[in-house]
Protein backbone atom coordinates (compact mmCIF):
# COMPACT_ATOMS: atom_id res chain seq x y z
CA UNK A 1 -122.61 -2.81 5.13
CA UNK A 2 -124.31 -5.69 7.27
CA UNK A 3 -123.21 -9.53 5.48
CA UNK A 4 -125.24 -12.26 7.35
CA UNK A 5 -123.22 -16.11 6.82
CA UNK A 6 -126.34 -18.66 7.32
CA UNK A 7 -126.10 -22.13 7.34
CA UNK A 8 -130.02 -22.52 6.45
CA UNK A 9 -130.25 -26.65 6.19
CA UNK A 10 -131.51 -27.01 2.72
CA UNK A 11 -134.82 -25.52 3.93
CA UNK A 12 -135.36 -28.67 5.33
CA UNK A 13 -136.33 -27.10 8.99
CA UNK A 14 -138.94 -24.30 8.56
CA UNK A 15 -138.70 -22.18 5.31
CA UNK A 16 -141.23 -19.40 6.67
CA UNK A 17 -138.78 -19.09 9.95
CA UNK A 18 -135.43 -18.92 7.95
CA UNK A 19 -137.14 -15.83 5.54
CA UNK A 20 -138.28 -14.06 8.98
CA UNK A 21 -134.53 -14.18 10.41
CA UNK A 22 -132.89 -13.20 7.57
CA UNK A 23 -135.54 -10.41 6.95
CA UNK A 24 -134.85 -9.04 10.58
CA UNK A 25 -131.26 -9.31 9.67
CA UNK A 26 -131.37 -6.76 6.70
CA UNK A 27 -128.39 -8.49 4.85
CA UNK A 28 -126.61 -6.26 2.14
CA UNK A 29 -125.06 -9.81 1.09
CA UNK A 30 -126.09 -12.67 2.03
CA UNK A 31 -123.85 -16.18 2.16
CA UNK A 32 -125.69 -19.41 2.51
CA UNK A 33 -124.38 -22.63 3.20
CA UNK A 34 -126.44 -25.93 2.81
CA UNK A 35 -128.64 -23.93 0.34
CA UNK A 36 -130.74 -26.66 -1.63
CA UNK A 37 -129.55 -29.04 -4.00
CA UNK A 38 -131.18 -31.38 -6.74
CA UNK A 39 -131.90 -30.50 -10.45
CA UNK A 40 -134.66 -27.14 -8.23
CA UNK A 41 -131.77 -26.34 -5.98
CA UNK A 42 -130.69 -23.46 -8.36
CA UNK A 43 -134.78 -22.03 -8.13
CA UNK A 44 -135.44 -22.51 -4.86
CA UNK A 45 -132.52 -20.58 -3.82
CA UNK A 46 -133.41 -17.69 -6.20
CA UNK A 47 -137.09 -17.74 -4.88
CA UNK A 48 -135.53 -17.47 -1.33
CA UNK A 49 -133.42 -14.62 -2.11
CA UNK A 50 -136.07 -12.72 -3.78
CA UNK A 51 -138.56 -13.36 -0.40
CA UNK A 52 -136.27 -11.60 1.41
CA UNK A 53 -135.57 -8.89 -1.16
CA UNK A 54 -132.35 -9.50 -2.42
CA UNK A 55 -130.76 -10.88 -5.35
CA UNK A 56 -128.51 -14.49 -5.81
CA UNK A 57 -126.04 -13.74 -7.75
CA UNK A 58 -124.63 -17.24 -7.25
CA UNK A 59 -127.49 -20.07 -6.61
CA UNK A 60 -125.11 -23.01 -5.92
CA UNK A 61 -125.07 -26.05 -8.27
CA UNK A 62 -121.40 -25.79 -8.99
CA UNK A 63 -121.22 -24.32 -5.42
CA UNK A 64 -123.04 -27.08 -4.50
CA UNK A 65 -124.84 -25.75 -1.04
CA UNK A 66 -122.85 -22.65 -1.11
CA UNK A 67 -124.56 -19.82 -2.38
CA UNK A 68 -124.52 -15.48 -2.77
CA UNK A 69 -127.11 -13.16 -2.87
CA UNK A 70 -127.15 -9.77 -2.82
CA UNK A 71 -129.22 -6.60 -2.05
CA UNK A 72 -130.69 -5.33 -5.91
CA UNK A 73 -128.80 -2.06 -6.06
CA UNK A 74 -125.49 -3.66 -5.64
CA UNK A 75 -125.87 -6.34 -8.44
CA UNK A 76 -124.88 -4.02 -10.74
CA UNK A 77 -121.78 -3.54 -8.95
CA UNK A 78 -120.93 -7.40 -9.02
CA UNK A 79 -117.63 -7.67 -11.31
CA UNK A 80 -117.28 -11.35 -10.44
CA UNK A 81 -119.89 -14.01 -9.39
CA UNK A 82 -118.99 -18.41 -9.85
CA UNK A 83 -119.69 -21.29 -8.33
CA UNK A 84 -116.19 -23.51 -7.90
CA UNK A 85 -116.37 -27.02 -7.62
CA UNK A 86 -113.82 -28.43 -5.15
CA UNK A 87 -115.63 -32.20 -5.68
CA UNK A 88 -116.61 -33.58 -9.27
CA UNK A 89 -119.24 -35.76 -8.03
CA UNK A 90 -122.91 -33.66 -7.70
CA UNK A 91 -124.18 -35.79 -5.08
CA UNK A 92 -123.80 -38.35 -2.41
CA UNK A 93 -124.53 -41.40 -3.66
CA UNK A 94 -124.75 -43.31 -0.62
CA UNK A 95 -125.27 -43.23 3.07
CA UNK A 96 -121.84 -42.34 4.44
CA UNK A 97 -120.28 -40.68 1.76
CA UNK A 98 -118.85 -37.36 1.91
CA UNK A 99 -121.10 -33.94 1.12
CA UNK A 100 -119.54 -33.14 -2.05
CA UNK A 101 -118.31 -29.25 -1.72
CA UNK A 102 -117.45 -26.37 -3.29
CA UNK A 103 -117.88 -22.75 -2.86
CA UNK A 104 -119.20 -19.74 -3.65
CA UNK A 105 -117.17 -16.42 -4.66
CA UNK A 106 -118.28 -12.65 -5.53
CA UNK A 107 -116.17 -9.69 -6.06
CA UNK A 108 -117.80 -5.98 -5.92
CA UNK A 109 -116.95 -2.75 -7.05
CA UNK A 110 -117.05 0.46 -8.01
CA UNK A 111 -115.89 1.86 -11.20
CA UNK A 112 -112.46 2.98 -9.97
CA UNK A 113 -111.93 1.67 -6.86
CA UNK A 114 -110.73 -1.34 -4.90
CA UNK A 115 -113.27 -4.78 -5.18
CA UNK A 116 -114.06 -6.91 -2.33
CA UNK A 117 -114.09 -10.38 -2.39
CA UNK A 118 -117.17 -12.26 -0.51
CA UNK A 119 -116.74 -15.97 -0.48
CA UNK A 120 -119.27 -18.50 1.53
CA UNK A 121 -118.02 -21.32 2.07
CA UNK A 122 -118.93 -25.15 3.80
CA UNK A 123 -116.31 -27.55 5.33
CA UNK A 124 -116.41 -31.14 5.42
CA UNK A 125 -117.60 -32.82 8.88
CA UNK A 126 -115.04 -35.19 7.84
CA UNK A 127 -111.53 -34.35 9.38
CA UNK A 128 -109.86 -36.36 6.81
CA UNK A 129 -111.90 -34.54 3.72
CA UNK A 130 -111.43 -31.00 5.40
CA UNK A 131 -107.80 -31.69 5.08
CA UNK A 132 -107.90 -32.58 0.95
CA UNK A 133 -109.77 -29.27 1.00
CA UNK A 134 -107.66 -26.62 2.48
CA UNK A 135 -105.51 -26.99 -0.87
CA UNK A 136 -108.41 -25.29 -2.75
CA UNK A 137 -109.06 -22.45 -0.08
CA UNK A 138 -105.65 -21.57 -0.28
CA UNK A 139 -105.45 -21.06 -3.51
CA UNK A 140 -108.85 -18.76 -2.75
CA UNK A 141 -107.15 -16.74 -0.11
CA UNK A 142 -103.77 -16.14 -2.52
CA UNK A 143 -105.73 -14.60 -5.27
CA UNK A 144 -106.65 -11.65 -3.19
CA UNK A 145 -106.53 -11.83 1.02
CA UNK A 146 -106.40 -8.42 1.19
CA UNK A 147 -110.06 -7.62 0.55
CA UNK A 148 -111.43 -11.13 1.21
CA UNK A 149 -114.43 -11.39 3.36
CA UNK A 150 -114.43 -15.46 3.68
CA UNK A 151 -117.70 -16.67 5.80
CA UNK A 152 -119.32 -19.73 6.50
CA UNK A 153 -119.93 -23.14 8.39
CA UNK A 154 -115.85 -23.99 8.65
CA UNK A 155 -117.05 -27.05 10.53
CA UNK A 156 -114.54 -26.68 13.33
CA UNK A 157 -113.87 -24.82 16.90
CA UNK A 158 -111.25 -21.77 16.65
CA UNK A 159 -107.82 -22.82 16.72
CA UNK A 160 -108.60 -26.15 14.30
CA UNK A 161 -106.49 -27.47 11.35
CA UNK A 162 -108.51 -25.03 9.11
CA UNK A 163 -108.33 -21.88 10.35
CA UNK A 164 -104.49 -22.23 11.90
CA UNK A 165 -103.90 -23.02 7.66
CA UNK A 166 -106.39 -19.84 7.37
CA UNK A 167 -104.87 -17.55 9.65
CA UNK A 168 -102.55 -15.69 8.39
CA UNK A 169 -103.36 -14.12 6.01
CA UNK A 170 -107.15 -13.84 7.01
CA UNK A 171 -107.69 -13.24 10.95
CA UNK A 172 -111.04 -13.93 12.84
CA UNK A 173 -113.21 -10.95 12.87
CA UNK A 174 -114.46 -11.57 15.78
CA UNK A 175 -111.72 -13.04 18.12
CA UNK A 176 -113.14 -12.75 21.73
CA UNK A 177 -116.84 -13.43 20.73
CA UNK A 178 -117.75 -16.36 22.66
CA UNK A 179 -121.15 -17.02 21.36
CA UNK A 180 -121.15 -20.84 19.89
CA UNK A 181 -123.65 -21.15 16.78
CA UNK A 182 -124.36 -24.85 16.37
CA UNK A 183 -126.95 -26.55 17.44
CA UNK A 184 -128.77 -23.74 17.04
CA UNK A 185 -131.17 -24.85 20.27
CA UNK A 186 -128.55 -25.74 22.66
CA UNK A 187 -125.21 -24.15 20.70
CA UNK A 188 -121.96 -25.83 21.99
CA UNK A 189 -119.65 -25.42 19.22
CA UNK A 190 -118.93 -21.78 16.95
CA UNK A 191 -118.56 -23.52 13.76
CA UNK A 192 -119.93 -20.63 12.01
CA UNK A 193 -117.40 -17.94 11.71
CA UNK A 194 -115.95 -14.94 9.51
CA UNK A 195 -112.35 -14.51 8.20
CA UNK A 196 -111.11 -11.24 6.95
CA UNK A 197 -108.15 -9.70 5.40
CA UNK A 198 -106.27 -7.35 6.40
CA UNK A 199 -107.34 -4.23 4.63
CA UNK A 200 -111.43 -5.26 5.75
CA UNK A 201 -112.64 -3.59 8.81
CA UNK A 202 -115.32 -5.45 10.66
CA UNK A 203 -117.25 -3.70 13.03
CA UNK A 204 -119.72 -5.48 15.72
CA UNK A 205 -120.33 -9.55 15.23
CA UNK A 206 -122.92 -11.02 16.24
CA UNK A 207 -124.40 -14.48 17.11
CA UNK A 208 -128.44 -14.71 16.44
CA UNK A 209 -130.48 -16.37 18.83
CA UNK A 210 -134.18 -15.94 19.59
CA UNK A 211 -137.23 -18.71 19.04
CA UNK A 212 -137.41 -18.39 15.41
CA UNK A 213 -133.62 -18.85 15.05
CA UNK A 214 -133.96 -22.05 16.74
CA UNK A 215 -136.66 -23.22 14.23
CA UNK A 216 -135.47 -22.05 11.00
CA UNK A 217 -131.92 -24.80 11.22
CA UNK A 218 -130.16 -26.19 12.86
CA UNK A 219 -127.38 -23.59 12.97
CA UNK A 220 -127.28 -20.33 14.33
CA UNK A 221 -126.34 -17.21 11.69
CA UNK A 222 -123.56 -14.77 12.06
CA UNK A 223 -124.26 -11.42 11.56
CA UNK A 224 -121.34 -8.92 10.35
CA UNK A 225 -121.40 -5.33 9.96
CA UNK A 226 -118.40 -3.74 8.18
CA UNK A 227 -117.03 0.01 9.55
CA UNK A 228 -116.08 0.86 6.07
CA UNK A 229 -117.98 0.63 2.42
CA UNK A 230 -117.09 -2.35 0.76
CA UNK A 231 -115.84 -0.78 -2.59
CA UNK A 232 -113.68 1.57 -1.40
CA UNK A 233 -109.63 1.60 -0.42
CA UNK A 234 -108.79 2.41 2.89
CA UNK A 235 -107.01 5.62 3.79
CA UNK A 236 -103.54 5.87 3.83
């Protein structure tokens, strides 16, 4: 199973270049961050998903920018799919303010076997409101580490406030990847990242780069390929 983590800028950058990367990508799921917002956020985010053949199952509003989609023939699988608000207000009001954030959570499964939890998520920039957060992602990660594939824009370098809080239970699938994601022309930081539990068995991780990359936002996506499917329990 491949799960691409995108932080795709509202499609404020260049639409046509963020459907052509996640096309090459071939996502079975699909987490956005900074999918649109505004009263069309919800559409726009559905229309995106269906250009690139899949299916969002959550289309942020009470995400806010956080969103899921999925490829067709597992959205019957989906047991679980919500939006959870983490801020009341719906919008930033004023230069300055922070992003208000949630996140975005789906379980799959299999009639008789284990789910897996896929959660995208979007940190503050804010050190301060990243810190009144963590609360709420903790309370994510104790409802289920075990099978909790947690990917996103956390907003911060390895070994930050975040994902020390983070880490245990979850662990970075990709430890000795050096590849930084953000800016996406120049990339100095790896702000993009996935966290796993302990029974999920990530395979290769990889860092997209290439000239459309660079257009599409202003982040670069994480590409993920898990060893094992995503329904079943692992072997004794």
């Amino acid at each position: 199973m491949r799960v691409l983590s995108y932080n795709v800028k509202g499609l404020q950058l260049d639409r046509d270049a963020i459907v052509a990367v996640i096309r090459s990508a071939d996502p079975d799921v699909l987490l956005l961050q900074e999918a649109p917002r505004g009263p069309w956020g919800p559409r726009r985010t559905r229309r995106l998903a269906r250009d690139v053949g899949l299916v969002a199952v959550v289309a942020g509003w009470r995400g806010r920018g956080a969103a899921i989609a999925v490829r067709p023939e597992l959205a019957p699988h989906v047991a679980q799919a919500r939006g959870v608000v983490i801020e009341s207000r719906l919008a930033r009001f004023r230069r300055g303010w922070p992003t208000p954030r949630g996140y975005a959570v789906v379980r799959l499964r299999a009639p008789g076997q284990e789910p897996t939890t896929f959660a995208s998520v979007h940190m503050s920039a804010l050190p301060a409101q990243r810190a009144r957060h963590l609360p709420a992602y903790r309370r994510l990660v104790g409802t289920g580490a075990e099978r909790l594939v947690l990917g996103g824009d956390l907003n911060e370098n390895p070994g930050g406030p975040t994902w020390v809080a983070l880490c245990p239970p979850l662990r970075d699938a990709s430890p000795d990847n050096t590849d930084k994601t953000m800016p996406a022309r120049t990339p100095r930081h790896r702000l993009d990242a996935f966290l796993v539990g302990p029974q999920i068995a990530p395979g290769h991780v990889a860092v997209l780069g290439g000239a459309l990359v660079e257009r599409a936002s202003d982040h670069r996506p994480v590409l993920m390929t898990l060893t094992e499917p995503p329904h079943t329990s692992p072997h004794p």
